[in-house]
C-alpha atoms as a PDB file:
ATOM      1  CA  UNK A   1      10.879  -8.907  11.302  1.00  0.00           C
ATOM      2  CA  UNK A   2       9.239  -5.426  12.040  1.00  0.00           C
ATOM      3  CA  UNK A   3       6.321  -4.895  14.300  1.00  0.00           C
ATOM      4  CA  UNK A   4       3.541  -4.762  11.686  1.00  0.00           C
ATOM      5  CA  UNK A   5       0.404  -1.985  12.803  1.00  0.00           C
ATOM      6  CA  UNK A   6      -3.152  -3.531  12.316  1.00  0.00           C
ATOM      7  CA  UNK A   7      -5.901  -1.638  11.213  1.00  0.00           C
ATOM      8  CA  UNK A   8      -9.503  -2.442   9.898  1.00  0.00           C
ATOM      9  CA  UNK A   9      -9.983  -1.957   6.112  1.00  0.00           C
ATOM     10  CA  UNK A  10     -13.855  -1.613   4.658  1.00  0.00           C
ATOM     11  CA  UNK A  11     -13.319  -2.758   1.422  1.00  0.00           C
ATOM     12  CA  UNK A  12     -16.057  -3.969  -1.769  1.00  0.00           C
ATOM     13  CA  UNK A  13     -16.840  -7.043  -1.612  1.00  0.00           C
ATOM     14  CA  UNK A  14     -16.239  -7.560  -5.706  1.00  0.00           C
ATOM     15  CA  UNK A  15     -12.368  -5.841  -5.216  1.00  0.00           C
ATOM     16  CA  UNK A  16     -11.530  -8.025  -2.487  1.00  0.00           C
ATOM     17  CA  UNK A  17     -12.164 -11.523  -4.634  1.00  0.00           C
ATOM     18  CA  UNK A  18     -10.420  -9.752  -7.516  1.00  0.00           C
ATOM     19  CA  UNK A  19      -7.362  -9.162  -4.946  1.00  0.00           C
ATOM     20  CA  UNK A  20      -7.925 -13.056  -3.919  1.00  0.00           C
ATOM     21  CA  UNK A  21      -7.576 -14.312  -6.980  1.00  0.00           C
ATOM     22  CA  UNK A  22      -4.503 -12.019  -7.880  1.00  0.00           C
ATOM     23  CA  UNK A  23      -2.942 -13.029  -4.996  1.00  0.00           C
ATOM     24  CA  UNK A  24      -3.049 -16.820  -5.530  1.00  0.00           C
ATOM     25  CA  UNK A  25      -1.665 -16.006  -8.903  1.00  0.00           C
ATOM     26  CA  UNK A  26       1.498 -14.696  -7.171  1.00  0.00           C
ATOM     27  CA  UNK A  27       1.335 -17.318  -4.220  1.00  0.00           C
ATOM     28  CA  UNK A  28       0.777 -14.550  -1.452  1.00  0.00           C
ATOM     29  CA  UNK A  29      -2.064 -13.796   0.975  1.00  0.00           C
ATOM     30  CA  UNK A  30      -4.279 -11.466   0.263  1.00  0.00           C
ATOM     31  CA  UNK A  31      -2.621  -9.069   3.276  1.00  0.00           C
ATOM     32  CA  UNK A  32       0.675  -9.839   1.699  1.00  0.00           C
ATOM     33  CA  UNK A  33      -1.068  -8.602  -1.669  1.00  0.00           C
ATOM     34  CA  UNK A  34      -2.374  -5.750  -0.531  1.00  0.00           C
ATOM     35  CA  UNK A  35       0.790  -4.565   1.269  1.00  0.00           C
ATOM     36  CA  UNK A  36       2.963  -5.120  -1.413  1.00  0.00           C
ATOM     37  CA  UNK A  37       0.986  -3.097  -3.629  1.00  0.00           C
ATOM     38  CA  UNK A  38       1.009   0.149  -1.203  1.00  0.00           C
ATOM     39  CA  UNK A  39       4.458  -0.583  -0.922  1.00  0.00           C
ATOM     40  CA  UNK A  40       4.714  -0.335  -4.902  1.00  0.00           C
ATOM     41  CA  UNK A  41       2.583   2.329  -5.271  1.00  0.00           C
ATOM     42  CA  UNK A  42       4.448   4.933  -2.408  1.00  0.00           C
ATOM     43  CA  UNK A  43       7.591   3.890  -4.272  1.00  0.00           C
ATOM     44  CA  UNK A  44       6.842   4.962  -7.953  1.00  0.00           C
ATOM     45  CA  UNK A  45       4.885   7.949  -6.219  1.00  0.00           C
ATOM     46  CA  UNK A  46       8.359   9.132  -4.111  1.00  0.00           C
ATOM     47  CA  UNK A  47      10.233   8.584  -7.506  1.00  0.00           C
ATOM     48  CA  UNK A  48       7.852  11.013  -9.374  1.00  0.00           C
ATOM     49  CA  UNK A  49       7.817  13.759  -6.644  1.00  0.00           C
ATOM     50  CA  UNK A  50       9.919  16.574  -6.842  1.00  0.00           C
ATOM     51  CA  UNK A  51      12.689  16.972  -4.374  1.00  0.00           C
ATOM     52  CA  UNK A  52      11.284  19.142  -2.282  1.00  0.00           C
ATOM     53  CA  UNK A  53       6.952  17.612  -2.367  1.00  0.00           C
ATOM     54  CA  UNK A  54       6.275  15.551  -0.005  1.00  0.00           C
ATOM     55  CA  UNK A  55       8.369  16.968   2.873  1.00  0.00           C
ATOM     56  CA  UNK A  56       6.649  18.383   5.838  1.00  0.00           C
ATOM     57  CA  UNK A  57       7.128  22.404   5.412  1.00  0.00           C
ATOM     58  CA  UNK A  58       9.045  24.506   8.606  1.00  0.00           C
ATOM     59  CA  UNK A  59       5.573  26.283   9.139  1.00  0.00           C
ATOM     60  CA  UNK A  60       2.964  23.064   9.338  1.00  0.00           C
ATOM     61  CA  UNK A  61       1.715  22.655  12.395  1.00  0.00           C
END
């Protein structure tokens, strides 16, 4: 299994019981949740990028 990074996340209290509850629904934790939907979300975003967005350019420091 890969090394997972932890970080702190501020988050509403009214969005995290709405995350709760959606992730009982699908039998996960809410970390699971919440990292499964990032996953999701970079996915569909890489699919709609062109070829050539998201790519560090040559002259970025």
């Amino acid at each position: 299994m890969k090394e997972r990074k932890p970080f702190l996340l501020r988050i509403d209290p009214e969005l995290f019981a709405e995350l709760e509850r959606w992730a009982a629904d699908e039998f996960r934790s809410v970390n699971a949740q919440v990292e499964y939907l990032l996953k999701d979300a970079v996915q569909r975003r890489k699919k709609n990028q062109p070829k050539d967005e998201g790519k560090p350019s040559e002259t970025a420091n």
